[in-house]
N, C-alpha and C. Protein backbone atom coordinates (compact mmCIF):
# COMPACT_ATOMS: atom_id res chain seq x y z
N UNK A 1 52.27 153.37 124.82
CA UNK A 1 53.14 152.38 125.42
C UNK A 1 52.83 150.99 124.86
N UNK A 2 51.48 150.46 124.52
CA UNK A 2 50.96 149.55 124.28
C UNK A 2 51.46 149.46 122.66
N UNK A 3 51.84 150.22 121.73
CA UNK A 3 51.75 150.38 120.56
C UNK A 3 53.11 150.24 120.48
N UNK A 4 53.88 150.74 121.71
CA UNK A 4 55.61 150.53 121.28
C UNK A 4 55.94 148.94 121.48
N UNK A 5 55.09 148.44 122.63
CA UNK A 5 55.36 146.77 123.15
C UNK A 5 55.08 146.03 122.40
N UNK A 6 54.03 146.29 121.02
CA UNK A 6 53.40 145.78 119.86
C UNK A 6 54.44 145.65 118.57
N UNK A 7 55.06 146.76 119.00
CA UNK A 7 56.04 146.88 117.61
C UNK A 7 57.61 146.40 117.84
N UNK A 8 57.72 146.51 119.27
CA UNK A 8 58.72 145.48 119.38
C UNK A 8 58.69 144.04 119.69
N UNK A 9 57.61 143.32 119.89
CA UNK A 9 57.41 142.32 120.00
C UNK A 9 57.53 141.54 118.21
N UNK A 10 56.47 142.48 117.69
CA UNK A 10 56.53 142.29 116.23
C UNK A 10 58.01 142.35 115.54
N UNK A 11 59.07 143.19 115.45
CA UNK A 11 60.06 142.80 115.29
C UNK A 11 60.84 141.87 116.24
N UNK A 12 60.79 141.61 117.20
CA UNK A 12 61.17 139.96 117.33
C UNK A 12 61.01 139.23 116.60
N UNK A 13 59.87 139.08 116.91
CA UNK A 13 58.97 137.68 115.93
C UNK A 13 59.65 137.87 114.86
N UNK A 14 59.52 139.19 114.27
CA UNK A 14 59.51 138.94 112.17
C UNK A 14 61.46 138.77 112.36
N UNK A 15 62.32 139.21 113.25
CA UNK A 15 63.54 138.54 113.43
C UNK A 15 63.65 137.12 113.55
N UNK A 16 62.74 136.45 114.17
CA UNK A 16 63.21 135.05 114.62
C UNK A 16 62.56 134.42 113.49
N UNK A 17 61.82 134.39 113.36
CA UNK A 17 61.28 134.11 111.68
C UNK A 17 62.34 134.21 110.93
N UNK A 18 62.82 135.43 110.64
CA UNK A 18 64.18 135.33 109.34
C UNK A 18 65.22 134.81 109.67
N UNK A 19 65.48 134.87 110.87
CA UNK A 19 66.80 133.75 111.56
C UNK A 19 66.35 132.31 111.06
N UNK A 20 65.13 131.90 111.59
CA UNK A 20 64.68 130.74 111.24
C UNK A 20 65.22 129.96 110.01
N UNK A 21 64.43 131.23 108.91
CA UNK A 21 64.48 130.55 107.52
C UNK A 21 66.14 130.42 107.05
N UNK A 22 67.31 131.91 107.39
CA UNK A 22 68.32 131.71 106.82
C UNK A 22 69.25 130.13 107.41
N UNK A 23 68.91 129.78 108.80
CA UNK A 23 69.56 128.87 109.48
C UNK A 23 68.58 127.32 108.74
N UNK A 24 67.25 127.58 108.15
CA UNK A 24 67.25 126.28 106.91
C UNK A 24 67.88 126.51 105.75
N UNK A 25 68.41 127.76 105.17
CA UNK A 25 68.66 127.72 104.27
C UNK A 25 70.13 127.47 104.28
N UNK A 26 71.10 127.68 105.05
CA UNK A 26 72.31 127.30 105.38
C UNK A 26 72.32 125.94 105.60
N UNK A 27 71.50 125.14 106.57
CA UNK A 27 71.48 123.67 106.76
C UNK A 27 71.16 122.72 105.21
N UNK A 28 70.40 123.51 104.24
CA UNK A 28 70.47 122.38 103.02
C UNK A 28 71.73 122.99 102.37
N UNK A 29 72.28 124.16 102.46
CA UNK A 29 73.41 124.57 101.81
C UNK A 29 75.01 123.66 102.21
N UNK A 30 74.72 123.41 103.65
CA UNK A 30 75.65 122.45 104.08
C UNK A 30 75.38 121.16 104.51
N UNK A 31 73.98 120.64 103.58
CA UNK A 31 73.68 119.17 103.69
C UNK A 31 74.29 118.59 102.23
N UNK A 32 74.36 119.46 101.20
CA UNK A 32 74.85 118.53 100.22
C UNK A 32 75.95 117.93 100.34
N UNK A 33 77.06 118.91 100.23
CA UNK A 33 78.65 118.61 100.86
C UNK A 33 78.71 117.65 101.86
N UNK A 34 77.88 117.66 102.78
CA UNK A 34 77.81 116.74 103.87
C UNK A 34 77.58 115.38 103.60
N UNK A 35 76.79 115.37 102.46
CA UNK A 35 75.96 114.12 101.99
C UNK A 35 77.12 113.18 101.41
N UNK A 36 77.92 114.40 99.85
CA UNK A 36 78.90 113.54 99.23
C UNK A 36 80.06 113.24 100.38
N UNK A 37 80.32 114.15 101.24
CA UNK A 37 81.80 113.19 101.88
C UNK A 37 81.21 112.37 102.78
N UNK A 38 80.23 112.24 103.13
CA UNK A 38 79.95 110.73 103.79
C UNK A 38 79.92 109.53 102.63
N UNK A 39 79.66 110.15 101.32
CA UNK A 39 79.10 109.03 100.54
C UNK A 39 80.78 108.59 100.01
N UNK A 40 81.44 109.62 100.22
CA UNK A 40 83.21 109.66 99.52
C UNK A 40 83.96 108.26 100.94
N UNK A 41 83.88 108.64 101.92
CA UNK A 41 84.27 108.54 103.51
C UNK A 41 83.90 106.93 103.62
N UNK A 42 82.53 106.40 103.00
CA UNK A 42 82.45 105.44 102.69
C UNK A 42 83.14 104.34 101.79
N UNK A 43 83.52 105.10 100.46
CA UNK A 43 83.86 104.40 99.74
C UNK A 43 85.65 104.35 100.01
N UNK A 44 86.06 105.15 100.90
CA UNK A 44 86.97 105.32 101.58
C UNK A 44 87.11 103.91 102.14
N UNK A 45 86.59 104.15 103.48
CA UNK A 45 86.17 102.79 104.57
C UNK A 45 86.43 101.79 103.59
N UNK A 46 85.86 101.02 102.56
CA UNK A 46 85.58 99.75 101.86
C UNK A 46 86.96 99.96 101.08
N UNK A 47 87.65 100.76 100.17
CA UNK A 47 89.14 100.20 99.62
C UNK A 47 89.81 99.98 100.87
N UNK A 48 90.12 100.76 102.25
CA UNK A 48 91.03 100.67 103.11
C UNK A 48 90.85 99.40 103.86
N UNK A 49 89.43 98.38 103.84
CA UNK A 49 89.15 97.17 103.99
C UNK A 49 89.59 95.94 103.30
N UNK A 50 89.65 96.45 101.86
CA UNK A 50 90.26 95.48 100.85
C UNK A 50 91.37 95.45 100.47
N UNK A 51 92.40 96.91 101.35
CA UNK A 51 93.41 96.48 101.16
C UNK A 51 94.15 96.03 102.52
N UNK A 52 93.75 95.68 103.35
CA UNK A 52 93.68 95.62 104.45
C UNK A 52 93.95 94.23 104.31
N UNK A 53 92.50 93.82 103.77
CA UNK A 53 92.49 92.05 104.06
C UNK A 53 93.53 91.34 102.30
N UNK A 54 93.59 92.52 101.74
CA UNK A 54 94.96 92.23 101.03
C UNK A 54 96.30 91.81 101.94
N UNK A 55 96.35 92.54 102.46
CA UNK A 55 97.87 92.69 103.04
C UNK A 55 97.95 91.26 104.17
N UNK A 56 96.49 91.16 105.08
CA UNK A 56 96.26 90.33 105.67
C UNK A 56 96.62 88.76 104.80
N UNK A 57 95.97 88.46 103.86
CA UNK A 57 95.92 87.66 102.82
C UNK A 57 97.62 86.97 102.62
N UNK A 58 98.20 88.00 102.24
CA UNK A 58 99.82 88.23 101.25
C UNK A 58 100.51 87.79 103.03
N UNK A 59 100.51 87.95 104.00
CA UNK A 59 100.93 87.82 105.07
C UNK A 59 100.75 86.48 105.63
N UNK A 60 99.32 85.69 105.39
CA UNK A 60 99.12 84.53 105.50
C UNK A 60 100.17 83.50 104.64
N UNK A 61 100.19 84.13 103.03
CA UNK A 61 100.51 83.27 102.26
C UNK A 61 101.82 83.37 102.31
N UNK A 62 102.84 84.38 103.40
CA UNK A 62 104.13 84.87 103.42
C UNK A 62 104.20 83.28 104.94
N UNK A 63 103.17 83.55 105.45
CA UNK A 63 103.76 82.35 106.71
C UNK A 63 103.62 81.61 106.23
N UNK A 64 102.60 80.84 105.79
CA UNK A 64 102.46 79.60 105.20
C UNK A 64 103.71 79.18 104.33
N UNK A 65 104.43 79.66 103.22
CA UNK A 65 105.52 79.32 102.85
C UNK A 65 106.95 79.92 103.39
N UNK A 66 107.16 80.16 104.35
CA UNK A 66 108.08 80.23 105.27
C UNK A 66 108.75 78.73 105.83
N UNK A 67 107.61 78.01 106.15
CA UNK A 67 108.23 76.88 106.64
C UNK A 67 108.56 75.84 105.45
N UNK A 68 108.36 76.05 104.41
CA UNK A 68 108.63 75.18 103.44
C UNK A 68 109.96 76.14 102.97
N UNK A 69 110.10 77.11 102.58
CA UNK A 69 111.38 77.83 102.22
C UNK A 69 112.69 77.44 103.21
N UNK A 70 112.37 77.52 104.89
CA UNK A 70 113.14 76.77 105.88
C UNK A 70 114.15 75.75 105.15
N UNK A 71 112.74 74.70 105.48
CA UNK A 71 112.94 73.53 104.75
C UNK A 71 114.08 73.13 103.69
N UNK A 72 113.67 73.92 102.78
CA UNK A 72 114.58 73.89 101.62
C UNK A 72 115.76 74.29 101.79
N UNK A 73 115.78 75.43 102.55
CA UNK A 73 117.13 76.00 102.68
C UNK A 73 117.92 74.95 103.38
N UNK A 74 117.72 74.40 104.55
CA UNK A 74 118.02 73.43 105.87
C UNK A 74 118.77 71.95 104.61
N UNK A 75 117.43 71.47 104.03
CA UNK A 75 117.86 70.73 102.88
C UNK A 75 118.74 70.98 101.76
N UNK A 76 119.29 71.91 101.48
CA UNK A 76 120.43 72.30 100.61
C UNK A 76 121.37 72.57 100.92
N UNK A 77 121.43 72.74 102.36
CA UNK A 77 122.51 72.89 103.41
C UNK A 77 123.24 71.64 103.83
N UNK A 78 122.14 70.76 103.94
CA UNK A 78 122.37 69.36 104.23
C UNK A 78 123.24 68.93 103.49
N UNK A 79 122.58 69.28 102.22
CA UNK A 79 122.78 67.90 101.11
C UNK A 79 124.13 68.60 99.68
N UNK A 80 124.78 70.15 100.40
CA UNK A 80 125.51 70.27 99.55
C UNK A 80 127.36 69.76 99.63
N UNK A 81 127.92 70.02 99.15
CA UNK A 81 129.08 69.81 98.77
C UNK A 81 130.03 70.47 99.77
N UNK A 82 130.47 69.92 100.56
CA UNK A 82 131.70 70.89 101.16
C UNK A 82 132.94 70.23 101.35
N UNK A 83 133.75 71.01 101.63
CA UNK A 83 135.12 71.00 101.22
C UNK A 83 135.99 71.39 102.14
N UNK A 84 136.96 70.50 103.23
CA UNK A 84 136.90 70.68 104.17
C UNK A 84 138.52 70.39 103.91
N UNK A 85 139.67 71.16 104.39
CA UNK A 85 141.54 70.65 104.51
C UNK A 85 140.99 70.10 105.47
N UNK A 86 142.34 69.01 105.22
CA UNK A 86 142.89 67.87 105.92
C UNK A 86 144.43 67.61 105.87
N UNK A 87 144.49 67.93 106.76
CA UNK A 87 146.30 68.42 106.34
C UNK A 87 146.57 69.50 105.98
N UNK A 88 147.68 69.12 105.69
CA UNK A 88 148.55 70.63 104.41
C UNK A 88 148.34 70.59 103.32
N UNK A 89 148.14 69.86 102.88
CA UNK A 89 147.81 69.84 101.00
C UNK A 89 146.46 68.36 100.88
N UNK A 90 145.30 67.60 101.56
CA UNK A 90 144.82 67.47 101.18
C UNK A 90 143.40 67.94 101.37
N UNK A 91 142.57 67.73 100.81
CA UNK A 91 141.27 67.82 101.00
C UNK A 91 140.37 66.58 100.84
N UNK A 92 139.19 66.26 101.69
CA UNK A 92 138.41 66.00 102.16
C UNK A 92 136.88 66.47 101.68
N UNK A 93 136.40 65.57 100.47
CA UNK A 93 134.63 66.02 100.12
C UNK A 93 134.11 65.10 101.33
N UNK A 94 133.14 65.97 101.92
CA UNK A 94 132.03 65.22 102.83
C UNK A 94 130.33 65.42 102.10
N UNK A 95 129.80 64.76 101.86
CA UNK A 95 128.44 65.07 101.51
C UNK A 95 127.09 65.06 102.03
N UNK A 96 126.65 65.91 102.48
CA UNK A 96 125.56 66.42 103.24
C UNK A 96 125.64 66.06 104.92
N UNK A 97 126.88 66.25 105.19
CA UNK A 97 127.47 65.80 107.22
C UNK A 97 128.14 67.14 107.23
N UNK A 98 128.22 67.77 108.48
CA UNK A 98 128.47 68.48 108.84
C UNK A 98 130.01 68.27 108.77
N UNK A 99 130.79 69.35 108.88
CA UNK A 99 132.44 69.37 109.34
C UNK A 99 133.20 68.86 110.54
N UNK A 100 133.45 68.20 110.92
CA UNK A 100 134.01 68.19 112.21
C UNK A 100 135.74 67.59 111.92
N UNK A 101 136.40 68.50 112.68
CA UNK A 101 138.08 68.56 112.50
C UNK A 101 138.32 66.69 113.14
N UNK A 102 139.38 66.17 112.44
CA UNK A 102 139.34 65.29 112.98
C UNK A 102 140.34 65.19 114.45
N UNK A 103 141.62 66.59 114.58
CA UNK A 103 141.77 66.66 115.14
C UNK A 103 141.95 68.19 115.90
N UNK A 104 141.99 68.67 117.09
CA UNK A 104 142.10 70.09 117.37
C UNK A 104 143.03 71.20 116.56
N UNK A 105 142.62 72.60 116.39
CA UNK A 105 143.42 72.91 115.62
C UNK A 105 144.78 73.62 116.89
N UNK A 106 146.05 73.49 115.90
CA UNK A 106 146.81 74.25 116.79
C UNK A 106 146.94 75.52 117.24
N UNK A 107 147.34 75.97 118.07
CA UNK A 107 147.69 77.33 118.40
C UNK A 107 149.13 77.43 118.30
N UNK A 108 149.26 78.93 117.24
CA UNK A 108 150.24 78.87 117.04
C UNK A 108 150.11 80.80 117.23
């Protein structure tokens, strides 16, 4: 009885032992892979940062000349040429003033 409790104890052991070693030998088998996509995952992280503060950047420099484009537009609006009837056959250049009828139009 003593000799059977000996020999199954002993195959335990010499089981958990070989479990042991195959479960290190699987853990460096799936530490390399592990290693490069962290090292990939990283270099990941840092372009998706730089293009990030790209876009951030291009967005600044999109507001910042917004109000000067305004500007310009507002000012060419002002300051262009229009051409406004007055009557039946004449016309009227106004330069950089808005339109205003001099008198209501009819309904007809």
């Amino acid at each position: 009885m003593l000799l059977v409790m000996a020999l199954v104890t002993g195959g335990i052991s010499h089981r958990f032992k070989m479990l042991k070693r195959e479960q290190l030998r699987l853990k460096s088998i799936v530490a390399q892979p592990t290693q490069e996509l962290s090292e990939q995952l990283t270099m990941v992280d840092a372009k998706n940062r730089q293009i990030l503060d790209s876009i951030v950047y291009a967005r600044f420099l999109q507001n910042a000349l917004s109000p000067v484009e305004n500007r310009i537009i507002q000012n060419i609006r002002r300051r262009t040429l229009n051409m406004s009837p007055q009557g039946c056959c004449e016309w009227r250049l106004l330069w950089g003033s808005k339109l205003e009828r001099p008198y209501p139009r009819s309904r007809s």
